[in-house]
PDB file of N, CA and C in Angstrom:
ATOM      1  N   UNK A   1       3.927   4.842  50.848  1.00  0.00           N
ATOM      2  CA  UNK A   1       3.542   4.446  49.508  1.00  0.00           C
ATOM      3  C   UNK A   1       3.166   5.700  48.727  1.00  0.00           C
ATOM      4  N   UNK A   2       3.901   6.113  47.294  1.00  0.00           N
ATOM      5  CA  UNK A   2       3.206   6.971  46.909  1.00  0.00           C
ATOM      6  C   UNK A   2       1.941   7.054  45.837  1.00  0.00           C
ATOM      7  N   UNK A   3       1.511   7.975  45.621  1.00  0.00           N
ATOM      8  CA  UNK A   3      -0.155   7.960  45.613  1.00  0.00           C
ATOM      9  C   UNK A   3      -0.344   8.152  43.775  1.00  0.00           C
ATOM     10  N   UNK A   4      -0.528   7.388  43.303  1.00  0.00           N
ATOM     11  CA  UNK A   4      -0.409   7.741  41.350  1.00  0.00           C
ATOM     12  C   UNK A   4      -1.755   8.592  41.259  1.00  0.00           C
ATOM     13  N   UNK A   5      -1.657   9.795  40.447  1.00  0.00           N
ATOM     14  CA  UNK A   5      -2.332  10.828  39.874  1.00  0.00           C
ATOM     15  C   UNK A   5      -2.933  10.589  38.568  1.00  0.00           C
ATOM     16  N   UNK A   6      -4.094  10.097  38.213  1.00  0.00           N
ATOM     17  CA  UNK A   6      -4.792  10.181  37.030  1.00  0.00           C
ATOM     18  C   UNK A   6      -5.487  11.332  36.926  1.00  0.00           C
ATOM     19  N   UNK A   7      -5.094  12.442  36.199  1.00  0.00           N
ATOM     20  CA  UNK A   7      -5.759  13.815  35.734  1.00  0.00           C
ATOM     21  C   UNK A   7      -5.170  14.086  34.710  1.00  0.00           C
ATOM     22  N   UNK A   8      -6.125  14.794  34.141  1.00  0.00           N
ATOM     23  CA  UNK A   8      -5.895  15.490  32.979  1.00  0.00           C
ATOM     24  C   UNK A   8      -4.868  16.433  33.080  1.00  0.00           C
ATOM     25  N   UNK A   9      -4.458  16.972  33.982  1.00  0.00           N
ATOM     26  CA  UNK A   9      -3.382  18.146  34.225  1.00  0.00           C
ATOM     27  C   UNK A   9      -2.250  17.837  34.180  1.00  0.00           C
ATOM     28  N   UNK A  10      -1.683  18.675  33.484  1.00  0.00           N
ATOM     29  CA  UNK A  10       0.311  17.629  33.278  1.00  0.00           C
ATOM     30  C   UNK A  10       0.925  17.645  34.460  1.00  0.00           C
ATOM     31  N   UNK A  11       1.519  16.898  34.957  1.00  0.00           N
ATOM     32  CA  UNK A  11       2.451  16.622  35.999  1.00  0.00           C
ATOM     33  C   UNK A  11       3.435  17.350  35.912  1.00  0.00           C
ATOM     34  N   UNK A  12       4.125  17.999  36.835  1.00  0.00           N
ATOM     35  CA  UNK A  12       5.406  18.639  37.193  1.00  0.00           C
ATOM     36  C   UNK A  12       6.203  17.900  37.716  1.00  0.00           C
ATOM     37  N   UNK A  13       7.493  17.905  36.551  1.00  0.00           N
ATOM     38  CA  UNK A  13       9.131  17.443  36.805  1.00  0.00           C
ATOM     39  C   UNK A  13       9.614  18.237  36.827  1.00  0.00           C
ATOM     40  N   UNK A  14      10.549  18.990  37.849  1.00  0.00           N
ATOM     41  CA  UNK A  14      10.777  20.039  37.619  1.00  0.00           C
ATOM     42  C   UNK A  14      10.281  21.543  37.286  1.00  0.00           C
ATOM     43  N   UNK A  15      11.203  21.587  36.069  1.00  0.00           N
ATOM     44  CA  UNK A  15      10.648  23.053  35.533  1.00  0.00           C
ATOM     45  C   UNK A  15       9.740  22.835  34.495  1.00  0.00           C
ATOM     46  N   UNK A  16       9.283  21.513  34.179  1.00  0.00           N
ATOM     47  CA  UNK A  16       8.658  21.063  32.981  1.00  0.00           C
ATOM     48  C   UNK A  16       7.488  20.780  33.327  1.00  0.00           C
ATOM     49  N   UNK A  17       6.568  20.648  32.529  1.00  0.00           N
ATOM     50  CA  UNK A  17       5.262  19.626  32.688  1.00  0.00           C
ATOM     51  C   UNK A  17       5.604  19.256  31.584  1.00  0.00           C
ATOM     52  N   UNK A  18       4.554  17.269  32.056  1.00  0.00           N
ATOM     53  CA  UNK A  18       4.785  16.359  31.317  1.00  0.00           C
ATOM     54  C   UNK A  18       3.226  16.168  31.132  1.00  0.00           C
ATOM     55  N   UNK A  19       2.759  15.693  30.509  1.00  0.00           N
ATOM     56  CA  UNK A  19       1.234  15.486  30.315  1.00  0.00           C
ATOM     57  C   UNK A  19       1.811  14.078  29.693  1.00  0.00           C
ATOM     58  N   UNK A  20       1.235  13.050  30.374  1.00  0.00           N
ATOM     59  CA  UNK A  20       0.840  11.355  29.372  1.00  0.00           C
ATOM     60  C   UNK A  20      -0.124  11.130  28.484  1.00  0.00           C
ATOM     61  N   UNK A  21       0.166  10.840  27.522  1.00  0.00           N
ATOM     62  CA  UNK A  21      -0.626  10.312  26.394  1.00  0.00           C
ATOM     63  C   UNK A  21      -1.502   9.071  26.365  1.00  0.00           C
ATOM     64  N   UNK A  22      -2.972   9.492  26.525  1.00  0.00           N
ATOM     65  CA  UNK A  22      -3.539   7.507  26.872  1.00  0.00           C
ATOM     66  C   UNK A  22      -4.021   6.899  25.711  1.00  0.00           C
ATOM     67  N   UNK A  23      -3.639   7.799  24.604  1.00  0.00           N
ATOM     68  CA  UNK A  23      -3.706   6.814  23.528  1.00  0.00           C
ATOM     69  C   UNK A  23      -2.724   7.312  22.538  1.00  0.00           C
ATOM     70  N   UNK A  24      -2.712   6.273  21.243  1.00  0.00           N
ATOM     71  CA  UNK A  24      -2.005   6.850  20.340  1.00  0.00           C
ATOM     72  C   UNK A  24      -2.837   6.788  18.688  1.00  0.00           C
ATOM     73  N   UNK A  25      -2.713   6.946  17.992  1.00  0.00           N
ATOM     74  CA  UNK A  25      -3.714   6.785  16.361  1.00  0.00           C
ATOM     75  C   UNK A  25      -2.487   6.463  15.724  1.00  0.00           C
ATOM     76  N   UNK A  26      -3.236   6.097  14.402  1.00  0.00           N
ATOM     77  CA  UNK A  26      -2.420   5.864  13.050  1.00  0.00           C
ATOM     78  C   UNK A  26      -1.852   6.666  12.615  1.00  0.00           C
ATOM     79  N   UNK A  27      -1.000   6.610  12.010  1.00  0.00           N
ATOM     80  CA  UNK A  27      -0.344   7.679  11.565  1.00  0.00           C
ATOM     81  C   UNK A  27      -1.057   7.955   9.846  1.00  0.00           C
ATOM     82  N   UNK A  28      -1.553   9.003   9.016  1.00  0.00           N
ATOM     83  CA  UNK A  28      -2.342   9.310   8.295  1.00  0.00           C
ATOM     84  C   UNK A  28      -1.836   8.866   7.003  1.00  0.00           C
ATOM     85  N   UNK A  29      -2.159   7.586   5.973  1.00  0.00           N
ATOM     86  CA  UNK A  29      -1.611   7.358   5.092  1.00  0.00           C
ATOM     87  C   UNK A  29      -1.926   8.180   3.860  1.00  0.00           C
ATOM     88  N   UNK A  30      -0.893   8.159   3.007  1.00  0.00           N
ATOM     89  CA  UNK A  30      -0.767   8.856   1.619  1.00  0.00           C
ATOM     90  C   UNK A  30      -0.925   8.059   0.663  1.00  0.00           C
ATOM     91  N   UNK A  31      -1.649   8.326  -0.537  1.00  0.00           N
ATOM     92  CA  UNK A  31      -1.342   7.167  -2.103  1.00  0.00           C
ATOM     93  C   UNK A  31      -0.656   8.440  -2.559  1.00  0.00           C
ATOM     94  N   UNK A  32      -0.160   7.111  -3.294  1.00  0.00           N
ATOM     95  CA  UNK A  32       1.063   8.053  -4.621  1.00  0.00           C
ATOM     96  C   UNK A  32       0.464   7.717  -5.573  1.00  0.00           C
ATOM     97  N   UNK A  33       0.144   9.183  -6.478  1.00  0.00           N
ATOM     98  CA  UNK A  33      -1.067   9.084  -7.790  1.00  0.00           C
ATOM     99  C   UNK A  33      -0.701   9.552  -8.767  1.00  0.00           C
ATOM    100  N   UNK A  34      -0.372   8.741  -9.792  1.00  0.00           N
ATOM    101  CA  UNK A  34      -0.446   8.654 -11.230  1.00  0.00           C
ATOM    102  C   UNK A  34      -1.012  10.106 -12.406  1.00  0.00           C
ATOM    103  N   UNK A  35      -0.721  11.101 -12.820  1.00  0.00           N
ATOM    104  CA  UNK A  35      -1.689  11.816 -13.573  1.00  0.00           C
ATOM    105  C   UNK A  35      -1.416  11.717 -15.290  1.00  0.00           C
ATOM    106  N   UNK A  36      -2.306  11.531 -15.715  1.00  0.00           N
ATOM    107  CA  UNK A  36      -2.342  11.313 -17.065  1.00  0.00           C
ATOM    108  C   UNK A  36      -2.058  12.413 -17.878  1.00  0.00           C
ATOM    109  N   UNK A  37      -1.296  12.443 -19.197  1.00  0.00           N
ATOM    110  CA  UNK A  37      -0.696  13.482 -19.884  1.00  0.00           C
ATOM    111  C   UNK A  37      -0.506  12.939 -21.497  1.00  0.00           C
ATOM    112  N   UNK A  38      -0.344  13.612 -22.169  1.00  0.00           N
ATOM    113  CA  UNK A  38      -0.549  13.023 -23.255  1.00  0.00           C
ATOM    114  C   UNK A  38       1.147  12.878 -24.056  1.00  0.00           C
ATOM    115  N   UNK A  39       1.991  13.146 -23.514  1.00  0.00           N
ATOM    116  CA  UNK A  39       3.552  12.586 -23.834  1.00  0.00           C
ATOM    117  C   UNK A  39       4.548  11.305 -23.517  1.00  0.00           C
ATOM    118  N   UNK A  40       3.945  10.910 -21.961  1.00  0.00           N
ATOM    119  CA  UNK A  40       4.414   9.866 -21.413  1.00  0.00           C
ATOM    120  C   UNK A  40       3.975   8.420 -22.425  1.00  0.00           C
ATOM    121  N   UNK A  41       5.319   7.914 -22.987  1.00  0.00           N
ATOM    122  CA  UNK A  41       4.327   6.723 -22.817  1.00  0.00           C
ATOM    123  C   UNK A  41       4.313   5.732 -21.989  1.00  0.00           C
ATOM    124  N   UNK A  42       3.231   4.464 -22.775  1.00  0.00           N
ATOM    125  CA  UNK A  42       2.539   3.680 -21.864  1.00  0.00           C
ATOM    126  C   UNK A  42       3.427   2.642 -21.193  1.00  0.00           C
ATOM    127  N   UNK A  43       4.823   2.391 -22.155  1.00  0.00           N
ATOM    128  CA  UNK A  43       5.751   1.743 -21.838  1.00  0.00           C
ATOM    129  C   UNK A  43       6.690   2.398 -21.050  1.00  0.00           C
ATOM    130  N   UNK A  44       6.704   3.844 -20.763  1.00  0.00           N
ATOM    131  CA  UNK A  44       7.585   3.963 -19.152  1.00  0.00           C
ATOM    132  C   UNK A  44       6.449   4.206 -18.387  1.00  0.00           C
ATOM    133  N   UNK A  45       5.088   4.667 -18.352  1.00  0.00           N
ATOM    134  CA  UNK A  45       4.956   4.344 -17.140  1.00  0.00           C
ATOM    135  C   UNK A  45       4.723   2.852 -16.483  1.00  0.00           C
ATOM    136  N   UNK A  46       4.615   2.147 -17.483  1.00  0.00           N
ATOM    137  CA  UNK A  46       5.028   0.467 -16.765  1.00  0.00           C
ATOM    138  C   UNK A  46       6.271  -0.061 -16.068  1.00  0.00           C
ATOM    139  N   UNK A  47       7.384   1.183 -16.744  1.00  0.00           N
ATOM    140  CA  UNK A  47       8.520   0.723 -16.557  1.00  0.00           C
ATOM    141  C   UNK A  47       8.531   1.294 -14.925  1.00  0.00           C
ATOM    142  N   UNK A  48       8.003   2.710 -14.854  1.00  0.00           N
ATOM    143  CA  UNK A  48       8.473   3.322 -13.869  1.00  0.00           C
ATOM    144  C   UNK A  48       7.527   2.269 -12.793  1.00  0.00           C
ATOM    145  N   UNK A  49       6.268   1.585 -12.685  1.00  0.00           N
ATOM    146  CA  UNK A  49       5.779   1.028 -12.142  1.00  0.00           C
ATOM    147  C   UNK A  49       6.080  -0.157 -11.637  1.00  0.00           C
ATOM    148  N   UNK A  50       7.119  -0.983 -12.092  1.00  0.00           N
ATOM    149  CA  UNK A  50       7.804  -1.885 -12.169  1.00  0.00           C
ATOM    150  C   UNK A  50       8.822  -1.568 -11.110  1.00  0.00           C
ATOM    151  N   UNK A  51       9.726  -0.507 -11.516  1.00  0.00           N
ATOM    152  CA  UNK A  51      10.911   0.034 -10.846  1.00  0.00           C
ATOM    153  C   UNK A  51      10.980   0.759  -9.439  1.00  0.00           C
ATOM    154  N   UNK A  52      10.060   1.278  -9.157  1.00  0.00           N
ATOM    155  CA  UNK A  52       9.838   1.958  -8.478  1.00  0.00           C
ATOM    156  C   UNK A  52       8.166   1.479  -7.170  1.00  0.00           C
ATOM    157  N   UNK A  53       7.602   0.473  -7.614  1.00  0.00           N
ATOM    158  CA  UNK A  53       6.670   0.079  -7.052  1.00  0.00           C
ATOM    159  C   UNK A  53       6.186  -1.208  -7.143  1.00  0.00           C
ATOM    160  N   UNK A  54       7.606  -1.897  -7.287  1.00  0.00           N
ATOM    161  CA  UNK A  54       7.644  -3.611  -7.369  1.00  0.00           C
ATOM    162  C   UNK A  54       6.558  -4.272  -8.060  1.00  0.00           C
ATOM    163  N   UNK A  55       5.969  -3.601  -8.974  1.00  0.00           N
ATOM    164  CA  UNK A  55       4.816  -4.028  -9.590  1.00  0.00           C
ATOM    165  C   UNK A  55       4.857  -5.079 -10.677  1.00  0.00           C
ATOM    166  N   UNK A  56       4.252  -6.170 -10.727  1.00  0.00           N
ATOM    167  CA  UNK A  56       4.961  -7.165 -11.715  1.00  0.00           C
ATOM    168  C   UNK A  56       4.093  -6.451 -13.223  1.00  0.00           C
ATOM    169  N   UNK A  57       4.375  -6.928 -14.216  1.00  0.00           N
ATOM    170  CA  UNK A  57       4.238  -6.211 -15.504  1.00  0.00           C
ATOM    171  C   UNK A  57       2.603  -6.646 -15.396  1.00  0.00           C
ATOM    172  N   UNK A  58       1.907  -7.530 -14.863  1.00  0.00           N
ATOM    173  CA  UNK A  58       0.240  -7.477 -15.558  1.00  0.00           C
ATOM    174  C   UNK A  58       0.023  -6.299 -14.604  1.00  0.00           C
ATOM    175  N   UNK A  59       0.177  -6.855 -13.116  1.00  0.00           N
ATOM    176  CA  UNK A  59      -0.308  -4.953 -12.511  1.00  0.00           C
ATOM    177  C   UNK A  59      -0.048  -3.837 -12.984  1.00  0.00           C
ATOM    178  N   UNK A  60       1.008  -3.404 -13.010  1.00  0.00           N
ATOM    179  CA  UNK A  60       1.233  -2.279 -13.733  1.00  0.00           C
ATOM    180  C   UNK A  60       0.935  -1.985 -15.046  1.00  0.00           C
ATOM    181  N   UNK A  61       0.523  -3.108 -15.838  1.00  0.00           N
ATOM    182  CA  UNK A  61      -0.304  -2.615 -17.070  1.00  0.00           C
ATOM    183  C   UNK A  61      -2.031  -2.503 -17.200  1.00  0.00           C
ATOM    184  N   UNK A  62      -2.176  -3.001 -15.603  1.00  0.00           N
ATOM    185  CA  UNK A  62      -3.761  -2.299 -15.465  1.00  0.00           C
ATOM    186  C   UNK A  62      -3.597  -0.912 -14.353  1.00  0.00           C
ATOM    187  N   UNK A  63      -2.574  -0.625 -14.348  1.00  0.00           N
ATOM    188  CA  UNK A  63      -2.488   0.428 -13.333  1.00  0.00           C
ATOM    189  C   UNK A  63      -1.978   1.468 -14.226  1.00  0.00           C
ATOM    190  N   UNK A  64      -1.611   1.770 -15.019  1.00  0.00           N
ATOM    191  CA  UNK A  64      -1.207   2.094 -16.921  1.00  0.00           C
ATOM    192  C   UNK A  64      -2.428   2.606 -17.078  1.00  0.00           C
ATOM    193  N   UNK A  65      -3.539   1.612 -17.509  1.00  0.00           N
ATOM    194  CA  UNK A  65      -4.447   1.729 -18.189  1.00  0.00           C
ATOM    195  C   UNK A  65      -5.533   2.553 -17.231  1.00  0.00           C
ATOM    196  N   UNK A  66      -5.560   2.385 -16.300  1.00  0.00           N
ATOM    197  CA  UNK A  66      -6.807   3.355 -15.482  1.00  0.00           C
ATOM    198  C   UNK A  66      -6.070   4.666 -15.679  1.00  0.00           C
ATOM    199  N   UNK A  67      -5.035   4.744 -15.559  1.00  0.00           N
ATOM    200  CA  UNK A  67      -4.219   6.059 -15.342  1.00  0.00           C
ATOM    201  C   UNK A  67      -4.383   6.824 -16.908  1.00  0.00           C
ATOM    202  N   UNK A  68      -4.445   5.950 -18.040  1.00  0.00           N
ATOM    203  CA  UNK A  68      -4.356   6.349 -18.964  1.00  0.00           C
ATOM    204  C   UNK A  68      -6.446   7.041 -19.188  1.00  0.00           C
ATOM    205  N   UNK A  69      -7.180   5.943 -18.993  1.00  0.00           N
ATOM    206  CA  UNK A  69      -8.517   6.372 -19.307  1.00  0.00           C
ATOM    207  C   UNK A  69      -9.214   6.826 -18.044  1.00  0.00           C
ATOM    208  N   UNK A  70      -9.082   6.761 -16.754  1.00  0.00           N
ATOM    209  CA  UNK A  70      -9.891   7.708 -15.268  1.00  0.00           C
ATOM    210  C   UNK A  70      -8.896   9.309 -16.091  1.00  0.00           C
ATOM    211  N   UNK A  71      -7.698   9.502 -15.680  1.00  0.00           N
ATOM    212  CA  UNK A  71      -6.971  10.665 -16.410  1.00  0.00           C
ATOM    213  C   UNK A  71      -5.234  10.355 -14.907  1.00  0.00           C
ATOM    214  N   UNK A  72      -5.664   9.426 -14.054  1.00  0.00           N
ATOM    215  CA  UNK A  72      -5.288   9.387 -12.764  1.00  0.00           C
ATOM    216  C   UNK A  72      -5.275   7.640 -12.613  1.00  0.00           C
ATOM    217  N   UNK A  73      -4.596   7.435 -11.376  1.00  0.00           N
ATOM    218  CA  UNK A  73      -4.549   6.127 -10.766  1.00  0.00           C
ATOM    219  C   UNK A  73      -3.780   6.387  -9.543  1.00  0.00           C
ATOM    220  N   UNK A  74      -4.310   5.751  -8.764  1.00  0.00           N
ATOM    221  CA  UNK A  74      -3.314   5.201  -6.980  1.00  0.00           C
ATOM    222  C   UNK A  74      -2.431   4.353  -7.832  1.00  0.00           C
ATOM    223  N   UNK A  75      -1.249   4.368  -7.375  1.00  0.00           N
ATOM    224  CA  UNK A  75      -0.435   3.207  -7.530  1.00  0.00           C
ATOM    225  C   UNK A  75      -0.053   2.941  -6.192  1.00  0.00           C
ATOM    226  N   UNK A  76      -0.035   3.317  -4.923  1.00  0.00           N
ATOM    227  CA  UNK A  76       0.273   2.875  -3.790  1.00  0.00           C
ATOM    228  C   UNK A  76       0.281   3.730  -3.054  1.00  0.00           C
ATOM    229  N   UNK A  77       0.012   3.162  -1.619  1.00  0.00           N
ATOM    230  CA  UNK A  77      -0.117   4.151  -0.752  1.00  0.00           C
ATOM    231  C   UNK A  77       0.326   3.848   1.028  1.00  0.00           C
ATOM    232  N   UNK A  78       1.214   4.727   1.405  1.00  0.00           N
ATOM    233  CA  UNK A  78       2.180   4.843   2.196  1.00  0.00           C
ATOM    234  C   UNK A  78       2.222   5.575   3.250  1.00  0.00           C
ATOM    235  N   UNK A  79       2.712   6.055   4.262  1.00  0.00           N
ATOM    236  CA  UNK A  79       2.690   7.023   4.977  1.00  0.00           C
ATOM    237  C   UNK A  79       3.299   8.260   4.243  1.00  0.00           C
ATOM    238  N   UNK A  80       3.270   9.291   4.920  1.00  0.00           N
ATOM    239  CA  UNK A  80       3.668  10.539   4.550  1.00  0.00           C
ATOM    240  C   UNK A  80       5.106  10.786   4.215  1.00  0.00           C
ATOM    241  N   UNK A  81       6.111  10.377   4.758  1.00  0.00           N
ATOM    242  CA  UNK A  81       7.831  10.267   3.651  1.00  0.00           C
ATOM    243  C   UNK A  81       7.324   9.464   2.802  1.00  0.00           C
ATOM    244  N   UNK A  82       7.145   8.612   3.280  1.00  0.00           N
ATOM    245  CA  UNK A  82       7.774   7.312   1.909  1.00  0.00           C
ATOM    246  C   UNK A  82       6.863   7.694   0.200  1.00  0.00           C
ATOM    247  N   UNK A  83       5.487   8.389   0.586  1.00  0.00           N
ATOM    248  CA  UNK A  83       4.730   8.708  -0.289  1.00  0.00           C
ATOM    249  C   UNK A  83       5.657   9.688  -0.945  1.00  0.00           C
ATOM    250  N   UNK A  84       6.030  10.417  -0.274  1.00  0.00           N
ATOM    251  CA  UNK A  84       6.032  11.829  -1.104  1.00  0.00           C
ATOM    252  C   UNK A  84       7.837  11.754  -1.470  1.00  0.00           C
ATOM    253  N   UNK A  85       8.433  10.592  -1.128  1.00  0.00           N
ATOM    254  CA  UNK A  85       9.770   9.968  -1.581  1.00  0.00           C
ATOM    255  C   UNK A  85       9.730   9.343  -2.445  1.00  0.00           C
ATOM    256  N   UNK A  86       8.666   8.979  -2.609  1.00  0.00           N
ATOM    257  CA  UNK A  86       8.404   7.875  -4.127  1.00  0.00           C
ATOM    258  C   UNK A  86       7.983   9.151  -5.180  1.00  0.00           C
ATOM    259  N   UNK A  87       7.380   9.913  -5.148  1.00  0.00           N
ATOM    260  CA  UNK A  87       6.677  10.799  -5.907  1.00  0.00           C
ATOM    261  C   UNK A  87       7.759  11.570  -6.527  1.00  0.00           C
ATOM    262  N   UNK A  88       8.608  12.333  -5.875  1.00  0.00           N
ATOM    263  CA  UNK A  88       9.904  13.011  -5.721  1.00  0.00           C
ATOM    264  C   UNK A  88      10.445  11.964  -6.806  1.00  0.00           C
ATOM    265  N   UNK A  89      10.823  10.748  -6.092  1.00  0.00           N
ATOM    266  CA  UNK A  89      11.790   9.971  -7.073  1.00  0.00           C
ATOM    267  C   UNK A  89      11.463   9.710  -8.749  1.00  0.00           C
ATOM    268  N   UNK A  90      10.176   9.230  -8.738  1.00  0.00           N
ATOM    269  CA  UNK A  90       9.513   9.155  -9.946  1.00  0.00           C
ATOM    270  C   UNK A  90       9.488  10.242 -11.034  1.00  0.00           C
ATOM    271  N   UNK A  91       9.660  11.581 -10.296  1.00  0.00           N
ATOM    272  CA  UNK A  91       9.338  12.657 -11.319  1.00  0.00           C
ATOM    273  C   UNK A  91      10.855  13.060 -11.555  1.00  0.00           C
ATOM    274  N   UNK A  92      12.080  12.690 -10.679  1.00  0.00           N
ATOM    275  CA  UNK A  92      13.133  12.830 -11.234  1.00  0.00           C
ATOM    276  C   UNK A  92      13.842  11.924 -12.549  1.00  0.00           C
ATOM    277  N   UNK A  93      13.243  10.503 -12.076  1.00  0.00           N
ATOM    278  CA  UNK A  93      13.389   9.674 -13.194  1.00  0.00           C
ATOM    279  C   UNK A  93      12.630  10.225 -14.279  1.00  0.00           C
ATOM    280  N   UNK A  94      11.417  10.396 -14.144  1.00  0.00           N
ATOM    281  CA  UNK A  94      10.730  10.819 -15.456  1.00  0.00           C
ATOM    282  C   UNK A  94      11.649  11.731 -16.488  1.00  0.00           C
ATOM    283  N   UNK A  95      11.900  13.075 -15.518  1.00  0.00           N
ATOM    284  CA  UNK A  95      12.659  14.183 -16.271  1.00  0.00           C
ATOM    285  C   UNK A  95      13.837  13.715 -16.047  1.00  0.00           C
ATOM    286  N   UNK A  96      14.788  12.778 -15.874  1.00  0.00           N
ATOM    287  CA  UNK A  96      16.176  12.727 -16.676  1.00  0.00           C
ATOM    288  C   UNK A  96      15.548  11.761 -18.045  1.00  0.00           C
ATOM    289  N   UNK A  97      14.809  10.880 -18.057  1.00  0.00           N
ATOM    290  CA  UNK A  97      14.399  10.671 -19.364  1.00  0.00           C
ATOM    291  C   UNK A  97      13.708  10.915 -20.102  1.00  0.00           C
ATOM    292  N   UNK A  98      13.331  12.428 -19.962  1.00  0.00           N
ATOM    293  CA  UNK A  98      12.330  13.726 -21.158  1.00  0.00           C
ATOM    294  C   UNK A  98      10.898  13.437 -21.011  1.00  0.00           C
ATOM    295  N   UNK A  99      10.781  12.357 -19.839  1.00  0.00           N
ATOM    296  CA  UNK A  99       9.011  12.776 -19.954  1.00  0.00           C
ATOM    297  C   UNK A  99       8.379  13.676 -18.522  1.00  0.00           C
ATOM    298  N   UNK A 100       7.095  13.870 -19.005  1.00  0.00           N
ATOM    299  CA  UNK A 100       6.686  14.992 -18.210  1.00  0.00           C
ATOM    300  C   UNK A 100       5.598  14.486 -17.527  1.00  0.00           C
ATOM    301  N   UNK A 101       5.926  13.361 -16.964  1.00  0.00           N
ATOM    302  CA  UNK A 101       5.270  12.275 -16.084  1.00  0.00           C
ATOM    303  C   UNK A 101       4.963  13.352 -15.011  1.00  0.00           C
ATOM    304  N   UNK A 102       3.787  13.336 -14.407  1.00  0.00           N
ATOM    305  CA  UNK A 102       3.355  14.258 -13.166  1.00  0.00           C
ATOM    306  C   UNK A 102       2.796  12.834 -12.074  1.00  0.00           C
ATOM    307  N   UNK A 103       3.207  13.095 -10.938  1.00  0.00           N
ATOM    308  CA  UNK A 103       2.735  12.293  -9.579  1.00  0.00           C
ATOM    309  C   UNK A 103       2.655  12.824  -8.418  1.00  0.00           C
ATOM    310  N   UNK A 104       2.356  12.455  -7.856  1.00  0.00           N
ATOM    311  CA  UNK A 104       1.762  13.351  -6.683  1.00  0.00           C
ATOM    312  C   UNK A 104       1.633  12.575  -5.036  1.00  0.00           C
ATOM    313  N   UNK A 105       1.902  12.682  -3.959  1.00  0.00           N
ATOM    314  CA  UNK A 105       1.534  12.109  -3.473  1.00  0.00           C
ATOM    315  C   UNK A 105       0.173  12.553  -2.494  1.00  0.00           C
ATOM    316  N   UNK A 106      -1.303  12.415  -1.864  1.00  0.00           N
ATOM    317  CA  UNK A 106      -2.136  12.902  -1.406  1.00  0.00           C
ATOM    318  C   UNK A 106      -2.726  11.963  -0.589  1.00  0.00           C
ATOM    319  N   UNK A 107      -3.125  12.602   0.627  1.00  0.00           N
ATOM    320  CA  UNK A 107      -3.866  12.200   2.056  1.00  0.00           C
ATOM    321  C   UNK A 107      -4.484  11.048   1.299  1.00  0.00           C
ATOM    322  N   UNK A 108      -4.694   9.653   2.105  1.00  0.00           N
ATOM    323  CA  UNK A 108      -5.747   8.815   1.634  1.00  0.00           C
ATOM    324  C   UNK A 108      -7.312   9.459   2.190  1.00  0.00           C
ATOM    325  N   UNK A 109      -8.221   9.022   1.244  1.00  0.00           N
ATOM    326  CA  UNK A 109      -9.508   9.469   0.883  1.00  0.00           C
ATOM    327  C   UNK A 109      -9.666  11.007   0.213  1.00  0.00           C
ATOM    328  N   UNK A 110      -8.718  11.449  -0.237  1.00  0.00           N
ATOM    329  CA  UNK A 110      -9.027  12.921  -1.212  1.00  0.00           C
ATOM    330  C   UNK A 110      -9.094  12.451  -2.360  1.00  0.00           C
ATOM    331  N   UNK A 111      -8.602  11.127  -2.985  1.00  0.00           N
ATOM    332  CA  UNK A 111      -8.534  10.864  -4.160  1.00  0.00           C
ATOM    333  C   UNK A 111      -9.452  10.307  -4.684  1.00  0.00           C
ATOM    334  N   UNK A 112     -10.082  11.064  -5.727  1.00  0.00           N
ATOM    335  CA  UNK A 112     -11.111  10.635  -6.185  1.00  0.00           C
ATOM    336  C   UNK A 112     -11.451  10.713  -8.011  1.00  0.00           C
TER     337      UNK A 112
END
């Protein structure tokens, strides 16, 4: 019968060590955040909120409005691609249609 090894020390396969993992965590979520500017208007960023973050038009017109008077807003928050894929996407839409929409995506709890 052979004898199973619980230690901290990685096991040898070969030419390798393997060390097992006895746990695993979350993976660290991101919000994608809104920054306020004084060119955008209030009707694309609803639009882009809509389009881009399935937001039905009353959400996104209170998610508008914090963004417009905090200076900022979360509009959602994701893991680390998808955040910073939405952010990416948003600011390309912005600038093919001349606004200078800024977003960002950042670690959850930095945003404040």
């Amino acid at each position: 019968m052979a004898s199973h090894r619980r230690s901290s020390q990685p096991e040898e396969r070969g030419d390798v060590n393997v060390a097992e993992r006895t746990s695993t965590s979350e993976p660290r979520r991101y919000n994608v955040v809104f920054h306020n500017d004084d060119y955008t208007t209030m009707e694309f960023v609803v639009l882009v909120l809509t389009r881009f973050f399935h937001r039905d038009e009353t959400e996104a017109t209170r998610i508008m409005l914090e963004v417009h008077h905090r200076g900022f807003g979360v509009v959602g928050t994701f893991t680390r691609d998808v955040a910073e894929t939405k952010a990416q996407q948003v600011m390309e839409y912005a600038r093919e249609h001349g606004h200078p929409l800024r977003c960002s995506a950042e670690p959850e709890g930095m945003t404040s």
